[in-house]
Protein backbone atom coordinates (compact mmCIF):
# COMPACT_ATOMS: atom_id res chain seq x y z
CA UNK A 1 98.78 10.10 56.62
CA UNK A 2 97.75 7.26 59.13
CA UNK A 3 101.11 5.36 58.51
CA UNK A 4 102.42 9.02 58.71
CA UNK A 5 100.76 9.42 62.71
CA UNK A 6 101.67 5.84 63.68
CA UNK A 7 105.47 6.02 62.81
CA UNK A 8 105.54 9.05 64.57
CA UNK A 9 103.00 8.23 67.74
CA UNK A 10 104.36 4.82 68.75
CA UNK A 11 106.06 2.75 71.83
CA UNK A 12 106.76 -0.74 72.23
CA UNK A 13 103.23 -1.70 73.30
CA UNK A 14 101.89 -0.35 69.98
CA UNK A 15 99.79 2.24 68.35
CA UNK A 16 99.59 5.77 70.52
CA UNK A 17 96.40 7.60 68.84
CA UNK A 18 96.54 11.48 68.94
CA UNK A 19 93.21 12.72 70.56
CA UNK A 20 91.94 14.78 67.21
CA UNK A 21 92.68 11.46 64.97
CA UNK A 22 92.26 8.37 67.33
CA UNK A 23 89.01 5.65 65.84
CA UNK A 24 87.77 5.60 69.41
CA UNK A 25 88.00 7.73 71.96
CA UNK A 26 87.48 5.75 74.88
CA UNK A 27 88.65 1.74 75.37
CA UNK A 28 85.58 0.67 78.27
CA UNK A 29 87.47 -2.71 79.55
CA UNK A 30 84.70 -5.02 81.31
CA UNK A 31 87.79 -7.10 83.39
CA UNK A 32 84.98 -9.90 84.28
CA UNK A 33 82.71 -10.44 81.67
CA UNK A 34 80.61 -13.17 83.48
CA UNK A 35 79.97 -11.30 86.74
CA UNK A 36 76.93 -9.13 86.66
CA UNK A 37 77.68 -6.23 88.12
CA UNK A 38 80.50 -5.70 85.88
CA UNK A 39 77.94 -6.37 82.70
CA UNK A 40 75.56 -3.91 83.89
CA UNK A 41 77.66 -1.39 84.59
CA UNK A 42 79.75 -1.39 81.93
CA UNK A 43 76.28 -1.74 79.66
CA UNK A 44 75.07 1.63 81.50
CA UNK A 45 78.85 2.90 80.46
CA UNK A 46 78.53 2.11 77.12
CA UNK A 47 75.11 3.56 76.53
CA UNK A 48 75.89 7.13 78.53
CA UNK A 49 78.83 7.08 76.22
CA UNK A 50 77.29 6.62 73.33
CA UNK A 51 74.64 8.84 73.87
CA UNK A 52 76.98 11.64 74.89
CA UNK A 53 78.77 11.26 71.38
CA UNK A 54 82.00 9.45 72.40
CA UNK A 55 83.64 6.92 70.79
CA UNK A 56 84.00 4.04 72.45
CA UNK A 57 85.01 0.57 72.10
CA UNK A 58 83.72 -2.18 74.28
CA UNK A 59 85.58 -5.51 75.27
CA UNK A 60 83.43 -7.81 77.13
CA UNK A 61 85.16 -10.72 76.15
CA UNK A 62 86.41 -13.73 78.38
CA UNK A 63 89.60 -12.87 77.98
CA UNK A 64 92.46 -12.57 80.52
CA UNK A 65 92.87 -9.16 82.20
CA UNK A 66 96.48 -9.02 80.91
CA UNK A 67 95.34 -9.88 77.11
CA UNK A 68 92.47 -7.08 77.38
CA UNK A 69 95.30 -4.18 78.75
CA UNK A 70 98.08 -5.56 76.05
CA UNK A 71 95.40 -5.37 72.83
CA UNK A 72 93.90 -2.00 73.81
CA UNK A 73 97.45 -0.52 74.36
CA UNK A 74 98.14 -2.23 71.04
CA UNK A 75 95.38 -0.84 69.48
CA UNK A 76 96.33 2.82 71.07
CA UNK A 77 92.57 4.06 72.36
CA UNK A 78 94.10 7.64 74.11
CA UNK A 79 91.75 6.58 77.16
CA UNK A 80 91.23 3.30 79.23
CA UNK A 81 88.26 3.21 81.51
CA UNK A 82 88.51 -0.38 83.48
CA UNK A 83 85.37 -1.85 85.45
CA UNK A 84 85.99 -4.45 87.80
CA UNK A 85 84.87 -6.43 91.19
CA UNK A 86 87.20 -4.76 93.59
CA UNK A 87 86.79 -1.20 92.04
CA UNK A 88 82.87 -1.69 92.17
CA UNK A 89 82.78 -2.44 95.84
CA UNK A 90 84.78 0.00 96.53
CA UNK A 91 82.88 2.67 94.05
CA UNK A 92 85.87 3.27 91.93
CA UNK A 93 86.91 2.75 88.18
CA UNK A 94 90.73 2.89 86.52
CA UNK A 95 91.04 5.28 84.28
CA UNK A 96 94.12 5.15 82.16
CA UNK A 97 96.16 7.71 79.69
CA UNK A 98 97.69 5.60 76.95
CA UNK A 99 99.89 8.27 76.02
CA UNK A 100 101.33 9.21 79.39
CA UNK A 101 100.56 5.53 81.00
CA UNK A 102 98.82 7.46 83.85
CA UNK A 103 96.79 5.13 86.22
CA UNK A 104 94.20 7.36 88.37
CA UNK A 105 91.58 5.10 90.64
CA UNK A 106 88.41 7.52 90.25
CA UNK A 107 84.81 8.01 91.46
CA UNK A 108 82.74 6.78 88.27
CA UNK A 109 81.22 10.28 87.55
CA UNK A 110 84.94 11.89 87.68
CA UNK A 111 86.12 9.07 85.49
CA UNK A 112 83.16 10.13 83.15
CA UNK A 113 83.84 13.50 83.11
CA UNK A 114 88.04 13.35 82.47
CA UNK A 115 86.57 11.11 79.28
CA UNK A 116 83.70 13.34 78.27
CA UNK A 117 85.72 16.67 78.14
C-alpha cells in the first residue's frame, strides 16, 4: 500500500504524503541552528506541537538552508513550518504546503493554527 501512495503521490522533488497517511504531520525547519532565538523558539514549537498531538519532525541540524528544504520535500511532510532570523524580527514564520508548494509568511499563532486543524 505505501509503494501503492508513493507511485501515485509523487513529483520530482520526492515523496508527496497524503494528510490521513503522511509519518509526520508537520516538518518544523530550525534554518539557523546555532542562533538562539531560533533554538528556543523552535524548542517552544516542538513542545506545543507535541503536546497538542501533532506529528512533527524536527531538523536542527547545521545544515544548509537549501539541503534542509530539498530533504523535507524529499521526505514529503504535507506541512513546512520554517523559523528563521529575519522572520523572527519581523514576528513571522513560513509556512509551506508540500503538495500545492504554497509559501504563506504568517503570524506564529496563525501558522500554528493552519497546522493544528
Amino acid at each position: 500500500v505505501v509503494a501503492a501512495l508513493i507511485e501515485a503521490s509523487h513529483d520530482d522533488a520526492g515523496i508527496i504524503w497524503p494528510d490521513q497517511v503522511a509519518p509526520y504531520k508537520v516538518a518544523l525547519i530550525n534554518l539557523k541552528a546555532d542562533d538562539e532565538a531560533c533554538r528556543s523558539t523552535c524548542d517552544g514549537l516542538y513542545a506545543r506541537l507535541q503536546d497538542a498531538g501533532v506529528d512533527v519532525i524536527y531538523d536542527d541540524r547545521n545544515e544548509r538552508p537549501g539541503a534542509k528544504f530539498a530533504d523535507m520535500d524529499l521526505i514529503g511532510i504535507p506541512w513546512q513550518l520554517t523559523i528563521g532570523p529575519r522572520g523572527l524580527k519581523a514576528g513571522t514564520v513560513e509556512l509551506k504546503r508540500r503538495a500545492t508548494g504554497e509559501k504563506l509568511e504568517l503570524p506564529l499563532e496563525e501558522a500554528l493554527a493552519k497546522v493544528m486543524a
